[in-house]
Structure formats: structure tokens, C-alpha cells
C-alpha atoms as a PDB file:
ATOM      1  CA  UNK A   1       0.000   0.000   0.000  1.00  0.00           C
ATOM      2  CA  UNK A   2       1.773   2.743  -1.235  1.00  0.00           C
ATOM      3  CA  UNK A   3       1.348   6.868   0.767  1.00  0.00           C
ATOM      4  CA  UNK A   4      -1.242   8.002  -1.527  1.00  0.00           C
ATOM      5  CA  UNK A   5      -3.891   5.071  -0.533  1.00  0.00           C
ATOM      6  CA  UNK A   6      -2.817   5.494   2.902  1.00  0.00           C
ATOM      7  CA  UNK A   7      -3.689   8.907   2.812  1.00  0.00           C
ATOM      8  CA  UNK A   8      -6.884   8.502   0.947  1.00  0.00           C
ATOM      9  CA  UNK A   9      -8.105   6.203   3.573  1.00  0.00           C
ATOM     10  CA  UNK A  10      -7.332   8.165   6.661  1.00  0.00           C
ATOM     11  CA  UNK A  11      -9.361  10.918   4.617  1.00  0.00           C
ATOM     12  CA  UNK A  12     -12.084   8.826   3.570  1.00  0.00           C
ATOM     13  CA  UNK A  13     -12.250   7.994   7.536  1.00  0.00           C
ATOM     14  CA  UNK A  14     -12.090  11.100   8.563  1.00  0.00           C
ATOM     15  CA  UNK A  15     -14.936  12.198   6.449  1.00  0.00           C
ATOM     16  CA  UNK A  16     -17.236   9.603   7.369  1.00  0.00           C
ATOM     17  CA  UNK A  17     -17.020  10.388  11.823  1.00  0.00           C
ATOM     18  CA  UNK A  18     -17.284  14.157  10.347  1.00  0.00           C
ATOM     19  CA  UNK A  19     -20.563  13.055   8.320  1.00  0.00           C
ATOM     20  CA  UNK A  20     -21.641  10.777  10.986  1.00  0.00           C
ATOM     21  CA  UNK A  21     -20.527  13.574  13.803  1.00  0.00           C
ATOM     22  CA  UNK A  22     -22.675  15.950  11.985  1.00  0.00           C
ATOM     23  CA  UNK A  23     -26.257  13.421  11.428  1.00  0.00           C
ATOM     24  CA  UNK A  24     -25.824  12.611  15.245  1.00  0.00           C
ATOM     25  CA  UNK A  25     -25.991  16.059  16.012  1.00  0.00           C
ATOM     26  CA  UNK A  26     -28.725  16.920  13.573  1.00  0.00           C
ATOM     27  CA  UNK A  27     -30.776  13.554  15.018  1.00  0.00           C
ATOM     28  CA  UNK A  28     -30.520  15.211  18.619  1.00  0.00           C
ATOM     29  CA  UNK A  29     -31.629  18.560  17.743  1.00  0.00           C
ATOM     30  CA  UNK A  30     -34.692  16.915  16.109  1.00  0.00           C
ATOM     31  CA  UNK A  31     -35.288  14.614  19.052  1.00  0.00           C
ATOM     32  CA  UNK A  32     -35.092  17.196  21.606  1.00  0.00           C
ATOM     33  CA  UNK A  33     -37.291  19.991  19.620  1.00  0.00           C
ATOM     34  CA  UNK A  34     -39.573  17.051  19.568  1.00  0.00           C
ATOM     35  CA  UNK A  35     -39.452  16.209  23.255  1.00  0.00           C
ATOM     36  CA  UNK A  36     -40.030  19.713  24.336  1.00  0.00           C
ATOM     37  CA  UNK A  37     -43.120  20.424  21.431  1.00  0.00           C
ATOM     38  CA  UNK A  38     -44.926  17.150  21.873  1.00  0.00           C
ATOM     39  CA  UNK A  39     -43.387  15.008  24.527  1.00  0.00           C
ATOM     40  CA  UNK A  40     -42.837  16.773  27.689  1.00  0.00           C
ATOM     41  CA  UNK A  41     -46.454  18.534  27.987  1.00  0.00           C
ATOM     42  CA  UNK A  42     -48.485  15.614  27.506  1.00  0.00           C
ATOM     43  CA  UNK A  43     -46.188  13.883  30.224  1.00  0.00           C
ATOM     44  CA  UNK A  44     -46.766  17.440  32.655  1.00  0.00           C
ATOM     45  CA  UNK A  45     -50.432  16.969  31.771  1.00  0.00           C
ATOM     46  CA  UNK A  46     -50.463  13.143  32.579  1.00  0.00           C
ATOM     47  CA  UNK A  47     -48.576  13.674  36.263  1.00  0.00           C
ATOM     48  CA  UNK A  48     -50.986  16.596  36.867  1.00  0.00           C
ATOM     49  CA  UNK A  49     -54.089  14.611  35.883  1.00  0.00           C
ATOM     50  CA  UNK A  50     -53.216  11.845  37.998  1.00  0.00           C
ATOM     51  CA  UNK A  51     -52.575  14.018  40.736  1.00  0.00           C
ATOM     52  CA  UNK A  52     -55.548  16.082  40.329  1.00  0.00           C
ATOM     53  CA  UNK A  53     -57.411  14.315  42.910  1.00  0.00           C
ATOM     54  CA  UNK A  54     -55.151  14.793  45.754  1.00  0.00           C
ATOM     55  CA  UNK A  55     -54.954  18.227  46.071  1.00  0.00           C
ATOM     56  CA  UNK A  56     -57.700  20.769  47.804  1.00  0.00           C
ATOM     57  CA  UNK A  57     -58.380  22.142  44.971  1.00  0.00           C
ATOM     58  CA  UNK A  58     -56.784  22.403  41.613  1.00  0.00           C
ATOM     59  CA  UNK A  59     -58.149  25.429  39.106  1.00  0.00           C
ATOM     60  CA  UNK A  60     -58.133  25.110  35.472  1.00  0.00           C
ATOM     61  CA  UNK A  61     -54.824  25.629  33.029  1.00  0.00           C
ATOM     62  CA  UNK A  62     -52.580  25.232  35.744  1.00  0.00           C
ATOM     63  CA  UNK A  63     -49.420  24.094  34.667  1.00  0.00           C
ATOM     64  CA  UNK A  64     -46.727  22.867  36.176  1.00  0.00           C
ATOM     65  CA  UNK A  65     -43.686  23.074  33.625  1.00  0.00           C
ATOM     66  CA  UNK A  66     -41.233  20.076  34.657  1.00  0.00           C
ATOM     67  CA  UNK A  67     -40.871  17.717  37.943  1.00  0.00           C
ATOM     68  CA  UNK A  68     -40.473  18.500  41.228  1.00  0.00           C
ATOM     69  CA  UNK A  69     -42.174  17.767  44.945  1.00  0.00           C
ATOM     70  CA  UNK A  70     -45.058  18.191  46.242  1.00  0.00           C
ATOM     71  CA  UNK A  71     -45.927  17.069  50.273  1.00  0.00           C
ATOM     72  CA  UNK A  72     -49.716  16.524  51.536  1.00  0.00           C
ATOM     73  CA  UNK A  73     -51.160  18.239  48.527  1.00  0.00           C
ATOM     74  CA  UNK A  74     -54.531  17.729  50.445  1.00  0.00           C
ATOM     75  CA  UNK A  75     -53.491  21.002  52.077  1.00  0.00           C
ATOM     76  CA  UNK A  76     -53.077  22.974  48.705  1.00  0.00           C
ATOM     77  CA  UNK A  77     -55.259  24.930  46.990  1.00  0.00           C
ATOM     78  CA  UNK A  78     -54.278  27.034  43.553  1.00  0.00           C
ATOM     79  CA  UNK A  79     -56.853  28.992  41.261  1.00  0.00           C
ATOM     80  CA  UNK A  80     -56.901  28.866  37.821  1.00  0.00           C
ATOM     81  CA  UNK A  81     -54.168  29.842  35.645  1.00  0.00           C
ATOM     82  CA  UNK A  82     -51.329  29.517  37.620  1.00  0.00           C
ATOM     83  CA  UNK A  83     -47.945  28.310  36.446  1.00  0.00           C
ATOM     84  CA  UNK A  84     -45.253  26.652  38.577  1.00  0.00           C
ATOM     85  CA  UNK A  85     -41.456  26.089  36.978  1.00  0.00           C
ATOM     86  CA  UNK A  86     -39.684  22.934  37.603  1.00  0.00           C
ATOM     87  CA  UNK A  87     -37.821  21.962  40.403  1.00  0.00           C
ATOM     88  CA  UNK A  88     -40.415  23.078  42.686  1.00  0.00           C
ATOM     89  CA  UNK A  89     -40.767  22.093  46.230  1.00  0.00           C
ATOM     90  CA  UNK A  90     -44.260  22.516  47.695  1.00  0.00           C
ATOM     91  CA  UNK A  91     -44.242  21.633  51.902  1.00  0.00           C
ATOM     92  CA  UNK A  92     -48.546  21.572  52.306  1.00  0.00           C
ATOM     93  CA  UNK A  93     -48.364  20.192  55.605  1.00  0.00           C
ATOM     94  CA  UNK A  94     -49.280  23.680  57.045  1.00  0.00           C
ATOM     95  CA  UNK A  95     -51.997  24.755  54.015  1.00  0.00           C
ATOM     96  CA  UNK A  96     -50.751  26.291  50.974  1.00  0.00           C
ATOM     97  CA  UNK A  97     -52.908  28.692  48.557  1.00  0.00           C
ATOM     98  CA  UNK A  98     -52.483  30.311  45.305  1.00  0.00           C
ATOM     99  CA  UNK A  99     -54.172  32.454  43.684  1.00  0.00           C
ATOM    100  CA  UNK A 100     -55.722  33.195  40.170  1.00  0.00           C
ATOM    101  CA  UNK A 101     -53.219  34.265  37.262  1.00  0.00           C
ATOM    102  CA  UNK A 102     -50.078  33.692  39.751  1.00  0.00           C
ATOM    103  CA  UNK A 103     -46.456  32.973  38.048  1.00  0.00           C
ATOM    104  CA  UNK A 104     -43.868  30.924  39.870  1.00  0.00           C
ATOM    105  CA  UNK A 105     -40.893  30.211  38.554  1.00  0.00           C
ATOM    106  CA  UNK A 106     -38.222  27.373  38.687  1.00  0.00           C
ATOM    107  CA  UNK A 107     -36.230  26.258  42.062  1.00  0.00           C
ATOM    108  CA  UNK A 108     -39.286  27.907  44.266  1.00  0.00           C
ATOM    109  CA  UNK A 109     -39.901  26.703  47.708  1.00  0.00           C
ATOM    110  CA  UNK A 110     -43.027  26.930  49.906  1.00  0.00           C
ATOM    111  CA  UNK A 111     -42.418  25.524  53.023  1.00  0.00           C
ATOM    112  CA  UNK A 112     -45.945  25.895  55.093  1.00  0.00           C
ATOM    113  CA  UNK A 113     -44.468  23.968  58.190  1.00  0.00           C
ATOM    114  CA  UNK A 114     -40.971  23.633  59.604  1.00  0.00           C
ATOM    115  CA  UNK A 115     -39.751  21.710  62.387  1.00  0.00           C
ATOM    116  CA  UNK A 116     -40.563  22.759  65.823  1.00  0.00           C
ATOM    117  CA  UNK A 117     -37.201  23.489  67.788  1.00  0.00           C
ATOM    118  CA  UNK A 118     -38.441  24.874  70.750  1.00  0.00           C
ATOM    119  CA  UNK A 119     -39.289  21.953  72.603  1.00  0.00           C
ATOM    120  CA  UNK A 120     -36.765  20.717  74.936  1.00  0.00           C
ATOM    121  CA  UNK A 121     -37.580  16.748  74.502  1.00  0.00           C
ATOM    122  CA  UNK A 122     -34.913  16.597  71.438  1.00  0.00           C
ATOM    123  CA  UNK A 123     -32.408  18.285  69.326  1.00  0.00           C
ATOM    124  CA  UNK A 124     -31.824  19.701  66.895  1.00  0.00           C
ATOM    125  CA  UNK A 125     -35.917  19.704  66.730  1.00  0.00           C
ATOM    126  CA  UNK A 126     -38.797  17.057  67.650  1.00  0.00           C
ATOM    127  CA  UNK A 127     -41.071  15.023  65.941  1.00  0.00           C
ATOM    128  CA  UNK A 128     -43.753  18.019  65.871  1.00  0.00           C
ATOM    129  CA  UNK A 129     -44.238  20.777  63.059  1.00  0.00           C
ATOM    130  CA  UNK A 130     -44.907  24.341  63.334  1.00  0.00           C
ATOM    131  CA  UNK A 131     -47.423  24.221  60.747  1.00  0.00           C
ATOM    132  CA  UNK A 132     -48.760  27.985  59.420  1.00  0.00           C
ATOM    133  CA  UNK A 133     -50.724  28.836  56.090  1.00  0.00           C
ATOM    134  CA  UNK A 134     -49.205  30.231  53.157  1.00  0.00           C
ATOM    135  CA  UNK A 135     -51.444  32.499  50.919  1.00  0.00           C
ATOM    136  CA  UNK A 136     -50.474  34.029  47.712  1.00  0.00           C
ATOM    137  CA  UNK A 137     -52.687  36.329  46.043  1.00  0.00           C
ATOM    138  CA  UNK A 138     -54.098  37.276  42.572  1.00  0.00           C
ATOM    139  CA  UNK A 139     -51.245  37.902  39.646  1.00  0.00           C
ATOM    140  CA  UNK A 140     -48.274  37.382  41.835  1.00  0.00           C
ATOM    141  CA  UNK A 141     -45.171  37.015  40.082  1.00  0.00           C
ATOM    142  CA  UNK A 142     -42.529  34.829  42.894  1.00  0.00           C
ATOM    143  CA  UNK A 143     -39.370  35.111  40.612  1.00  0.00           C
ATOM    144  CA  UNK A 144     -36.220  31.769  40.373  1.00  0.00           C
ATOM    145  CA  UNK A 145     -34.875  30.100  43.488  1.00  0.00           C
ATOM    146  CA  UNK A 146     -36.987  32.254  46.284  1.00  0.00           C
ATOM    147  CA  UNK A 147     -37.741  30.725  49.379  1.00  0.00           C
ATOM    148  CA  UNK A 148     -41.350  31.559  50.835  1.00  0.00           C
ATOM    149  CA  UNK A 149     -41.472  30.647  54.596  1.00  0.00           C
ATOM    150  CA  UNK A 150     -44.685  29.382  56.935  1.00  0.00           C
ATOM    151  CA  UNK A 151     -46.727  31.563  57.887  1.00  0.00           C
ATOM    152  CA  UNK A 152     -45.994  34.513  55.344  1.00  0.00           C
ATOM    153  CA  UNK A 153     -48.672  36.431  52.896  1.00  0.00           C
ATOM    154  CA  UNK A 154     -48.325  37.390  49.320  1.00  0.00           C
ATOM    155  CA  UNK A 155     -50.816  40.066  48.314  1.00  0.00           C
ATOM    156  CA  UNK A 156     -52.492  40.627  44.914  1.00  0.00           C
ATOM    157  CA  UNK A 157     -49.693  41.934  42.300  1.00  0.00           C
ATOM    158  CA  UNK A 158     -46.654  41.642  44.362  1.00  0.00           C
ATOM    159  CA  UNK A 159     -43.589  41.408  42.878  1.00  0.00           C
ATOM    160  CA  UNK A 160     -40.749  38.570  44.859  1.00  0.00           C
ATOM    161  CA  UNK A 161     -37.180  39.288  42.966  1.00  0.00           C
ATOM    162  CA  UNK A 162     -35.184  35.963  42.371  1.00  0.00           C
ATOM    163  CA  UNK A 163     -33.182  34.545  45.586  1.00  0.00           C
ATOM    164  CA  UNK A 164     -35.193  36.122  48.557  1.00  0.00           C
ATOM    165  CA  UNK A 165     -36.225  33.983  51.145  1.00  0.00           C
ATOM    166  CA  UNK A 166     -39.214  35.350  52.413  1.00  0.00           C
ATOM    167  CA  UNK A 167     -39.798  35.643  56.019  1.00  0.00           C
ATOM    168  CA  UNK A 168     -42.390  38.446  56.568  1.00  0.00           C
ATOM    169  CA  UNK A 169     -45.655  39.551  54.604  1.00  0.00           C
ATOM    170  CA  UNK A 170     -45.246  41.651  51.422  1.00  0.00           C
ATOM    171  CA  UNK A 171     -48.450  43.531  50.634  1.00  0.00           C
ATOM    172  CA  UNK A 172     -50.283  44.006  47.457  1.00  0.00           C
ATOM    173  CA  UNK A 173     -48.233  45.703  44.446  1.00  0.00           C
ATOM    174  CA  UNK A 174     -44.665  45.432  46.346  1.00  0.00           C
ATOM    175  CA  UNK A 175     -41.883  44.528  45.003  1.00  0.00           C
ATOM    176  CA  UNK A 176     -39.375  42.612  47.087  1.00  0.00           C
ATOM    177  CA  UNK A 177     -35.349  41.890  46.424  1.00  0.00           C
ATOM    178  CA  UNK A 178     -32.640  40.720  48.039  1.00  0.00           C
ATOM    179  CA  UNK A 179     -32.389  38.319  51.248  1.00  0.00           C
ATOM    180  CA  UNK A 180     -32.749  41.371  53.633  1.00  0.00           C
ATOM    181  CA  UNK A 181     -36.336  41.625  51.738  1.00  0.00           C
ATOM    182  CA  UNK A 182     -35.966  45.231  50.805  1.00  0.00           C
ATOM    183  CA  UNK A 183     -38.934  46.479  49.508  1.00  0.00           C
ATOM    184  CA  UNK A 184     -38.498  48.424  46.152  1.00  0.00           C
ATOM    185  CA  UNK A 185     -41.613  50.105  46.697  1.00  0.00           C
ATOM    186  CA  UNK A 186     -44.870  49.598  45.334  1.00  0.00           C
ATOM    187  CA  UNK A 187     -46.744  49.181  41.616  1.00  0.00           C
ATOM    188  CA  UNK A 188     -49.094  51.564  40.365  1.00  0.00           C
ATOM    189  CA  UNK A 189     -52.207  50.761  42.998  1.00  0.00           C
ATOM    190  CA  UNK A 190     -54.698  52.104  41.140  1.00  0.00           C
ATOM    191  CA  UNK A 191     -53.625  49.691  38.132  1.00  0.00           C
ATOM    192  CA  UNK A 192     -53.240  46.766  39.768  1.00  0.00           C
ATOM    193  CA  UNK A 193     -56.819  46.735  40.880  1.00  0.00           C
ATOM    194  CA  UNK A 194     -58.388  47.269  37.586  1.00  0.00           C
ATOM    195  CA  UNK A 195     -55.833  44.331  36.512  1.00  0.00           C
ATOM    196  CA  UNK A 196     -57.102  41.932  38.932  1.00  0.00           C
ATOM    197  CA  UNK A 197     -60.710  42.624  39.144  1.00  0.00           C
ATOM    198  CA  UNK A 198     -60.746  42.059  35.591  1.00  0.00           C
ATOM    199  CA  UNK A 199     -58.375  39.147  35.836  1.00  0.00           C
ATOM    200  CA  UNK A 200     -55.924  40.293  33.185  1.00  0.00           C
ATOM    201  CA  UNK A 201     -53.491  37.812  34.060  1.00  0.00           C
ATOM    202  CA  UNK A 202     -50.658  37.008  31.517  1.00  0.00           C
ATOM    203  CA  UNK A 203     -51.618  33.300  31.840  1.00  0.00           C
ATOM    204  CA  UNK A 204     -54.920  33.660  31.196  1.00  0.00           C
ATOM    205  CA  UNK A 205     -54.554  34.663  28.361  1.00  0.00           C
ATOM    206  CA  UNK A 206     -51.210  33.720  27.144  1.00  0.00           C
ATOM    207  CA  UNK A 207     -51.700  29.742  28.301  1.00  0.00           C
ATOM    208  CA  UNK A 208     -48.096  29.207  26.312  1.00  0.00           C
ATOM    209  CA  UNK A 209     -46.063  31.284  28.593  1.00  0.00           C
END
């Protein structure tokens, strides 16, 4: 075998992984643009139909974009329209509602009950919970990787800015950022209550968002 066949195999090899490199490639981006059209909502709308039963009360075209978990959804109620993003982690042990039109994005936690520390039978904390309701309001938008502790109230409009845990009510309109929850201020009030009496919620009417 003399250099120039050598050379016109390694070529012709070459070529064929760079051919082959290049279908493989094309076959995932067609598989995955499939998975995420077709796929993936019918398999969100299975798991929520199946779990449809077990919670309070579920409204209608709520979605719940990708996996995550959910604890004593008996205890949670959410209104129609709402949208949750994945890698959520709902704690219903201490009651848990949503309101209409709400958007909550990925890597959110609501934790309605927490382990009760102050008892002096154990440590770190006992076998009991400190179980308090969590209530968001109408058109709330709870932004990626917030916290939302027991006992705390969202009101109507509110704005939560990504990576706040939440300790303390924020009332209807505000707009909350940073762990210290510093309040921005407010949005116009005035607004807001034409918005949500006439439930002009983004979701509502924008089911694809």
C-alpha cells in the first residue's frame, strides 16, 4: 500500500465520523425539539391529571412546567391559571394557597411547616411541626430560586425578585429583592386593581407562557 492510498483512507475515515458527527448532532436537535413540542407537555399533563385528585383544589390551566415535589397536597389549593417552573418544592403540611393568574418560577420553595425546635424533649428539633398557612394572592409574580417561609402572605400583584427567602408579609403591588427583603416600593395601585378585578393575568390569556 503505497502513501497516496494510505492517505486517501485516513481521509475517507475522517470524512465519514465528520458526516456521521454531523447526522448525530442533527438527530438530537430533532429529538429534543420534539421532546419539548410534543413530549414533555403531555407527560406534565399526565402527572398533573393523575394528581388532580389529591390536592384541595386544583383550578383550570394550571401548569406545572417540569418535575419536582409536592408534600400533603390535600393542604393545597391554587386557582386557575397559575404556572409553577420545575424543580419546585411545595411543603402543604401547614396549608398552601395560590391564587388566580399567579407565576412561579423554577427552584421555588413553599415551606408551610418547619420543624418545631423549641421543645426541649430533642435536638436539633422534635417530631412536631410548626405548621402555618401560606397564601399568595391574585397575579403574583414569585421570581427563580426564592424561598417563601410558613406563615408569610403574598398580596395581589406583588412582585418577589429571584433569591429572597421570604420571612415576613409583602403587601399588594410590592416589590421585594434581596435576602434582607428590601422592599423596592410599590406598583401603580390604582392599576393593579383594575388588573385583577378584571383578571388580566398574563396566563390567562397567554396559556403558552
Amino acid at each position: 500500500m503505497n502513501i497516496n492510498q494510505v492517505f486517501f483512507r485516513k481521509y475517507k475515515f475522517n470524512l465519514m465520523k465528520e458526516i456521521l458527527r454531523k447526522f448525530l448532532k442533527y438527530l438530537a436537535k430533532l429529538l429534543a425539539g420534539y421532546y419539548w413540542a410534543y413530549i414533555k407537555p403531555e407527560l406534565d399533563k399526565y402527572v398533573l391529571d393523575t394528581q388532580r385528585t389529591k390536592f384541595s383544589t386544583l383550578g383550570k390551566s394550571v401548569k406545572f412546567k417540569g418535575s419536582g415535589t409536592i408534600y400533603h397536597p390535600e393542604f393545597i389549593s391554587i386557582c386557575d391559571h397559575v404556572h409553577i417552573g420545575e424543580n419546585y418544592f411545595l411543603m402543604g403540611i401547614g396549608g398552601i394557597k395560590i391564587g388566580q393568574g399567579t407565576i412561579i418560577s423554577r427552584n421555588v420553595c413553599l415551606h408551610s411547616g418547619n420543624h418545631n425546635f423549641k421543645a426541649n424533649d430533642f435536638l436539633p428539633f422534635n417530631t412536631e411541626y410548626d405548621r402555618r398557612m401560606i397564601t399568595i394572592g391574585r397575579g403574583v409574580w414569585i421570581g427563580q430560586n426564592v424561598n417563601v417561609l410558613p406563615g408569610v402572605t403574598i398580596g395581589d400583584g406583588a412582585i418577589i425578585g429571584m433569591g429572597v427567602t421570604l420571612a415576613k408579609n409583602v403587601g399588594a403591588g410590592e416589590i421585594i429583592v434581596n435576602s434582607a427583603n428590601r422592599s423596592l416600593g410599590f406598583r401603580d395601585m390604582e392599576a393593579l386593581k383594575k388588573l385583577v378585578d378584571g383578571e388580566f393575568f398574563i396566563s390567562k390569556h397567554y396559556s403558552d407562557i
